[in-house]
PDB file of N, CA and C in Angstrom:
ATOM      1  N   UNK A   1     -70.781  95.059-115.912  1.00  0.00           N
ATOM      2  CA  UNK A   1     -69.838  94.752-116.970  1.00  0.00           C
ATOM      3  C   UNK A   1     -70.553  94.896-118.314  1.00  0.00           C
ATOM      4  N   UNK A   2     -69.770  95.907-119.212  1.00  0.00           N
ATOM      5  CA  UNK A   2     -70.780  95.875-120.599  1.00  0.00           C
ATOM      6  C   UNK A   2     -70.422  94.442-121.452  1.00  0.00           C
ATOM      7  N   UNK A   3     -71.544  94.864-122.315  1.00  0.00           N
ATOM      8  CA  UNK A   3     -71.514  93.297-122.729  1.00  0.00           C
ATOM      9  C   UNK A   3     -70.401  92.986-124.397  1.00  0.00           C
ATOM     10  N   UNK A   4     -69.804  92.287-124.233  1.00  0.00           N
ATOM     11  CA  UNK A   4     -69.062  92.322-125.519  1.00  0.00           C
ATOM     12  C   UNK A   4     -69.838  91.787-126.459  1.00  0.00           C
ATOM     13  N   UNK A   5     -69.572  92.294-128.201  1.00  0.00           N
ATOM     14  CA  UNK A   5     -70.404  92.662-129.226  1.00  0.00           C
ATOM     15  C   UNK A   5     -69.121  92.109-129.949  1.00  0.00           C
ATOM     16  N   UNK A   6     -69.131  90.554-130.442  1.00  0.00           N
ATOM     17  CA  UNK A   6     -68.533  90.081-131.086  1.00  0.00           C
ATOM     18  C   UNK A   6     -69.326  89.966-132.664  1.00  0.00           C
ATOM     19  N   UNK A   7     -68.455  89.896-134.087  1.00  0.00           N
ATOM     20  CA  UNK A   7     -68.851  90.547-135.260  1.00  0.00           C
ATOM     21  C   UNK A   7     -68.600  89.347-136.130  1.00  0.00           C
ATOM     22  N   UNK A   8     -68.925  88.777-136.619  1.00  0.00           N
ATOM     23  CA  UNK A   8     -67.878  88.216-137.995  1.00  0.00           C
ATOM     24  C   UNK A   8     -67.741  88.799-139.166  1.00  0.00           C
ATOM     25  N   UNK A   9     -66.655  88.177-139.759  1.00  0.00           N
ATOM     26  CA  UNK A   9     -66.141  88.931-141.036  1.00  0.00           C
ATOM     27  C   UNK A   9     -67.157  89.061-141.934  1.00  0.00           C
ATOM     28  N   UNK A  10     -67.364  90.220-143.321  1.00  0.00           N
ATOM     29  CA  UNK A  10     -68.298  90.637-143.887  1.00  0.00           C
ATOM     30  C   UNK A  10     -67.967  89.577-144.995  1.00  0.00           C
ATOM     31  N   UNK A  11     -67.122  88.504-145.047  1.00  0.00           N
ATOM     32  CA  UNK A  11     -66.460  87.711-145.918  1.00  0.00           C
ATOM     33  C   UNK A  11     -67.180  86.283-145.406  1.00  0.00           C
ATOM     34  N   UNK A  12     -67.304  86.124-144.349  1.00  0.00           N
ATOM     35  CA  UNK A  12     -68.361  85.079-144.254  1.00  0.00           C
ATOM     36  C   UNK A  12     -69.584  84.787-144.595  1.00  0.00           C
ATOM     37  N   UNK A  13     -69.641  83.650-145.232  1.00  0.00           N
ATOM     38  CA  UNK A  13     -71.109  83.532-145.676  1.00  0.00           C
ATOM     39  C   UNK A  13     -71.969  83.153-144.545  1.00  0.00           C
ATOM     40  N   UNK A  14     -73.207  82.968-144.780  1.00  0.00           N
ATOM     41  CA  UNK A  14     -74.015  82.687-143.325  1.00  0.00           C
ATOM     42  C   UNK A  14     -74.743  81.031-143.430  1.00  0.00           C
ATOM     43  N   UNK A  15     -73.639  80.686-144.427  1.00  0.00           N
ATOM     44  CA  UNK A  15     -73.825  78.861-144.270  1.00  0.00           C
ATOM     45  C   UNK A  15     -73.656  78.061-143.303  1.00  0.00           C
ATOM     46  N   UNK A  16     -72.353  79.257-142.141  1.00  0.00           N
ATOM     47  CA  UNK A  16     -71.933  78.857-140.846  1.00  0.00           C
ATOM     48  C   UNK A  16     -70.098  77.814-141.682  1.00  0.00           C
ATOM     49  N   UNK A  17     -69.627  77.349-140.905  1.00  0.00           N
ATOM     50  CA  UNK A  17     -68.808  76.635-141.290  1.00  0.00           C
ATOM     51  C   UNK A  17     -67.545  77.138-140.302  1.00  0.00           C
ATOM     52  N   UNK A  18     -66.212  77.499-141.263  1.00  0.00           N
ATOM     53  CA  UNK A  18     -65.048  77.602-140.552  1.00  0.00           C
ATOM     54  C   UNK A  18     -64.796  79.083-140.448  1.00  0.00           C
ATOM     55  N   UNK A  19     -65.426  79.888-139.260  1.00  0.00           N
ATOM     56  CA  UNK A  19     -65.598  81.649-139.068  1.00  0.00           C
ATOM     57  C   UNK A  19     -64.985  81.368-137.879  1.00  0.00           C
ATOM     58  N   UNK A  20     -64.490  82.845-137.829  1.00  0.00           N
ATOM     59  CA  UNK A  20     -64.184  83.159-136.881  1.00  0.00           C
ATOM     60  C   UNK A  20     -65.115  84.594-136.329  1.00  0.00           C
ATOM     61  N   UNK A  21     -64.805  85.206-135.553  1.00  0.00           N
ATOM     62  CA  UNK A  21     -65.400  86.437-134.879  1.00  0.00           C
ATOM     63  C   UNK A  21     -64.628  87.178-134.073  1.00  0.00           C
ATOM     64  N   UNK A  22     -64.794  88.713-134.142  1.00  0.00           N
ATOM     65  CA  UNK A  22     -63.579  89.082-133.665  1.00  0.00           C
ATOM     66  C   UNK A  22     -64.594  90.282-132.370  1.00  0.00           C
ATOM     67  N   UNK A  23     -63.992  91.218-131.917  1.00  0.00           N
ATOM     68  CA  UNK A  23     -64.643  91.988-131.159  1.00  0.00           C
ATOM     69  C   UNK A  23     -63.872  92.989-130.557  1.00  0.00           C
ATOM     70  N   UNK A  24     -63.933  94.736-130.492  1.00  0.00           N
ATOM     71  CA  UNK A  24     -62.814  95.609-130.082  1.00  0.00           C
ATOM     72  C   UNK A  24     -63.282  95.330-128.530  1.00  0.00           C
ATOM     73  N   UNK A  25     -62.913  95.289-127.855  1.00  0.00           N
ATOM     74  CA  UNK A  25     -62.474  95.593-126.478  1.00  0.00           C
ATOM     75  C   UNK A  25     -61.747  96.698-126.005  1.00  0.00           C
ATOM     76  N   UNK A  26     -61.363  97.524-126.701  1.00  0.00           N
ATOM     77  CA  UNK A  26     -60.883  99.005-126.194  1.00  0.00           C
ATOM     78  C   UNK A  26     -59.548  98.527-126.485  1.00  0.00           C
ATOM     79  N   UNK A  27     -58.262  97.527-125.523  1.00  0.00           N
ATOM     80  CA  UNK A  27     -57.219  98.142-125.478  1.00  0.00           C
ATOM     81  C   UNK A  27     -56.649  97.077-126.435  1.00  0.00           C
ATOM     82  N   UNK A  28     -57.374  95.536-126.823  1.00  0.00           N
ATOM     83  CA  UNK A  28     -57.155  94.246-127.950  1.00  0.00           C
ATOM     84  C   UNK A  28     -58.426  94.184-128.472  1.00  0.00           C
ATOM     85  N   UNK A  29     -57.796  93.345-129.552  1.00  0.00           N
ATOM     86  CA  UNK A  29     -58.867  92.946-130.157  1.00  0.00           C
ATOM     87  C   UNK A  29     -59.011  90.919-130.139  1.00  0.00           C
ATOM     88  N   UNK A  30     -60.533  90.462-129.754  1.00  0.00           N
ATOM     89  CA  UNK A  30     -60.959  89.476-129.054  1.00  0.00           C
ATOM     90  C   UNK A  30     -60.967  88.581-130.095  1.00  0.00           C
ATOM     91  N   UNK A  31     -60.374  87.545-130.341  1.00  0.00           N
ATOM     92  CA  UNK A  31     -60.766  86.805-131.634  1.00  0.00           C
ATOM     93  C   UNK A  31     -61.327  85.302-130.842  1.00  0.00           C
ATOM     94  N   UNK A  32     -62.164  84.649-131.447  1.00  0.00           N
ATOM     95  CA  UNK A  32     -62.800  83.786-131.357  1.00  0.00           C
ATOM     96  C   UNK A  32     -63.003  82.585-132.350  1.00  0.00           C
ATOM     97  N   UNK A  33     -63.712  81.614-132.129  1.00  0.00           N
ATOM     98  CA  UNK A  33     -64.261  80.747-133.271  1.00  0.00           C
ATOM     99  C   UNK A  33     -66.125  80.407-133.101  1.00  0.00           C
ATOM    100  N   UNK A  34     -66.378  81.138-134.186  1.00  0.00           N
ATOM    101  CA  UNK A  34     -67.958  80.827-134.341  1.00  0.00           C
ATOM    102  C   UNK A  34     -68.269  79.648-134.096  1.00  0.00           C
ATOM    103  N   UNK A  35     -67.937  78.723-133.990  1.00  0.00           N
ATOM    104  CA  UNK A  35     -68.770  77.244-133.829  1.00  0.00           C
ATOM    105  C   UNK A  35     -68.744  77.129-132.217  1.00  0.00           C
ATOM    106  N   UNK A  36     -67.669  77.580-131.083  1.00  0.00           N
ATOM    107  CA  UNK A  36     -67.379  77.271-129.900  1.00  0.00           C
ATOM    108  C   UNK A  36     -67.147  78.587-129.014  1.00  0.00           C
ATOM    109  N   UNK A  37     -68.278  79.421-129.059  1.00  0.00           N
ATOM    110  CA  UNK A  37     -68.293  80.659-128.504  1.00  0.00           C
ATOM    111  C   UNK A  37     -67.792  80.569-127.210  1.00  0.00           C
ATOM    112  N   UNK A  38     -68.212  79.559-126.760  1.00  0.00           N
ATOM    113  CA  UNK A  38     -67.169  79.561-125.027  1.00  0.00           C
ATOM    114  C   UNK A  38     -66.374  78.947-124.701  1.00  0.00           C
ATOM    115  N   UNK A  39     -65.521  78.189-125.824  1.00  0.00           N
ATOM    116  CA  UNK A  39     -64.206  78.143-126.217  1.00  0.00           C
ATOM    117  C   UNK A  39     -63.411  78.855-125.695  1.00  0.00           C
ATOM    118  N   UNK A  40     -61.567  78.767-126.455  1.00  0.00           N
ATOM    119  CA  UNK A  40     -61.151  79.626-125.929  1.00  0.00           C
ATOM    120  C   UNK A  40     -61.000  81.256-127.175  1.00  0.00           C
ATOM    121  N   UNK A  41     -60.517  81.896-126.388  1.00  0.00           N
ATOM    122  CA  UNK A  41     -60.011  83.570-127.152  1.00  0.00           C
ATOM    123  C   UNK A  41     -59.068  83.060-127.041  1.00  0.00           C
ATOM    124  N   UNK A  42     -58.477  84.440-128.324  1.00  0.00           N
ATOM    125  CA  UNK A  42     -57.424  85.161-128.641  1.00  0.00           C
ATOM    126  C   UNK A  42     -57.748  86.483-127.990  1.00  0.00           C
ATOM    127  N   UNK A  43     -56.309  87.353-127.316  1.00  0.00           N
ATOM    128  CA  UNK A  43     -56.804  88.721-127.389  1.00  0.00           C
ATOM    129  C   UNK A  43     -55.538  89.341-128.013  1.00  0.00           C
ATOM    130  N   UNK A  44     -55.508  90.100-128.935  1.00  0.00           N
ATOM    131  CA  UNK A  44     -54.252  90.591-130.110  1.00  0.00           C
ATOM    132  C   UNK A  44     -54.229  91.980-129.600  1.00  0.00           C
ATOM    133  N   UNK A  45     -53.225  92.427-130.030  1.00  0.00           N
ATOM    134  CA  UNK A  45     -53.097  94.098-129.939  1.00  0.00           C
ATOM    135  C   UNK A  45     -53.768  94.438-131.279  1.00  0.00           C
ATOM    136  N   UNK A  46     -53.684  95.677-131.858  1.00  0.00           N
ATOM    137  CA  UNK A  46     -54.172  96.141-132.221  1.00  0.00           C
ATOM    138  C   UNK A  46     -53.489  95.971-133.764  1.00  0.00           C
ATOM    139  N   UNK A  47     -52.072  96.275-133.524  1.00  0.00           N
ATOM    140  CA  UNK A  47     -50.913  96.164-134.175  1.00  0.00           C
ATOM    141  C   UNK A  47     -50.969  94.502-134.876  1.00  0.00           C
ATOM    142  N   UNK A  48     -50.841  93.561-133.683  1.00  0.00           N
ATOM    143  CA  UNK A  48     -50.776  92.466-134.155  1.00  0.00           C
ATOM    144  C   UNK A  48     -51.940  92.014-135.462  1.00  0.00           C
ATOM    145  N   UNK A  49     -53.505  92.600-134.683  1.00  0.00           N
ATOM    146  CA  UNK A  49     -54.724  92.096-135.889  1.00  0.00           C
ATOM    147  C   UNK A  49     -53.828  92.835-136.757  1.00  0.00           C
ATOM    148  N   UNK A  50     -53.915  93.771-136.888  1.00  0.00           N
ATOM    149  CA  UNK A  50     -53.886  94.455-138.402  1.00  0.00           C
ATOM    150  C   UNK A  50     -52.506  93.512-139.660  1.00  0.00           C
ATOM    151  N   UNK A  51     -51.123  93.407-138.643  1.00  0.00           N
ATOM    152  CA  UNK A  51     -50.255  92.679-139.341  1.00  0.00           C
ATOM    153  C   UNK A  51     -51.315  90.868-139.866  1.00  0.00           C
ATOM    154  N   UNK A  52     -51.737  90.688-138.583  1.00  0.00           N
ATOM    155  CA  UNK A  52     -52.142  89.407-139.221  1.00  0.00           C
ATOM    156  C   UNK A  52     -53.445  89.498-140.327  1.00  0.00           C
ATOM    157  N   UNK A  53     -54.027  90.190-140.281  1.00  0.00           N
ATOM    158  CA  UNK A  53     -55.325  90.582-141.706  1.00  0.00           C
ATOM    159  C   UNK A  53     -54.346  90.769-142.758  1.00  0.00           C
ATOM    160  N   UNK A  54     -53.553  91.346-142.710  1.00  0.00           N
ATOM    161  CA  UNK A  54     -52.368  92.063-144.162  1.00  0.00           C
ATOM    162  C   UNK A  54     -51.777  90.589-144.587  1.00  0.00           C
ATOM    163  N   UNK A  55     -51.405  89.435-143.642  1.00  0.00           N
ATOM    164  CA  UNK A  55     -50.492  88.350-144.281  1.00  0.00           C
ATOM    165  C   UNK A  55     -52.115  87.442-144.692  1.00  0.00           C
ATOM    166  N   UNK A  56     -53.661  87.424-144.310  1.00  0.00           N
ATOM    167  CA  UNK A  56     -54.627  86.388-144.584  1.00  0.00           C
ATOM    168  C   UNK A  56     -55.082  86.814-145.993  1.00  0.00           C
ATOM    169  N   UNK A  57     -54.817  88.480-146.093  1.00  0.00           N
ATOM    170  CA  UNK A  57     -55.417  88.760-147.028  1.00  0.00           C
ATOM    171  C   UNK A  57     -54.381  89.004-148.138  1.00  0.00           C
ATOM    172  N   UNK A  58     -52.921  88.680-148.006  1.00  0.00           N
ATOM    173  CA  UNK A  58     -51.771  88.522-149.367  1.00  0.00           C
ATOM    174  C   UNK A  58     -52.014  87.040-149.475  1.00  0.00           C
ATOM    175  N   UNK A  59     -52.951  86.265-148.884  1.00  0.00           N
ATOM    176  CA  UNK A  59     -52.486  84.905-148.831  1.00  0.00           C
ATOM    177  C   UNK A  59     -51.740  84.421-148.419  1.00  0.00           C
ATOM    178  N   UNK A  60     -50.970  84.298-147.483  1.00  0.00           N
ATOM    179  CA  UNK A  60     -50.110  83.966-146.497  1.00  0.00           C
ATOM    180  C   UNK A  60     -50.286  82.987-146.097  1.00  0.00           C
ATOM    181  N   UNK A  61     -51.741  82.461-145.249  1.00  0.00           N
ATOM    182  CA  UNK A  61     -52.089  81.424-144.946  1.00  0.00           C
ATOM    183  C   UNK A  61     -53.254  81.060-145.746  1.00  0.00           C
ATOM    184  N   UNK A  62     -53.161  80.556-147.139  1.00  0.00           N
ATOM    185  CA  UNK A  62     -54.244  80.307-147.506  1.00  0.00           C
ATOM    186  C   UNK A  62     -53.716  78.449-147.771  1.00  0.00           C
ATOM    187  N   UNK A  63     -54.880  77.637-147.267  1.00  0.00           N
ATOM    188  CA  UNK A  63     -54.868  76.804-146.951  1.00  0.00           C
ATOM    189  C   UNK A  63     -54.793  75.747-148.276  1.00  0.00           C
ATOM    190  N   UNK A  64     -54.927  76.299-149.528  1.00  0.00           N
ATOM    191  CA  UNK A  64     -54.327  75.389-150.617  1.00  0.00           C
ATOM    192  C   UNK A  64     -53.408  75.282-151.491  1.00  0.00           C
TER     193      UNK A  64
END
């Protein structure tokens, strides 16, 4: 089994804190949370990441 090569965003600082990490898997894409790597996933289509990056990054969910 190859090994999955999970990434975090180039938007994270490396203070650690509230990241996430994502990873292609060929047919989804693997989302995670940096603090609890063996936690649970997300696995998104491809379609779905991209809609959900487009609403984090209009601010959509920005948390203030």
């Amino acid at each position: 089994m190859p090994c999955i090569r999970w990434r975090k965003s180039s938007y994270s600082g490396h203070e650690g804190g509230n990241c996430v990490e994502v990873a292609d898997l060929a047919r989804v894409i693997g989302v995670r949370d940096s603090k609890d790597p063996n936690g649970p996933k997300l696995a998104l289509s491809p379609s779905a990441w991209s809609a959900f990056t487009a609403e984090i990054k209009s601010g959509a969910h920005d948390p203030s």
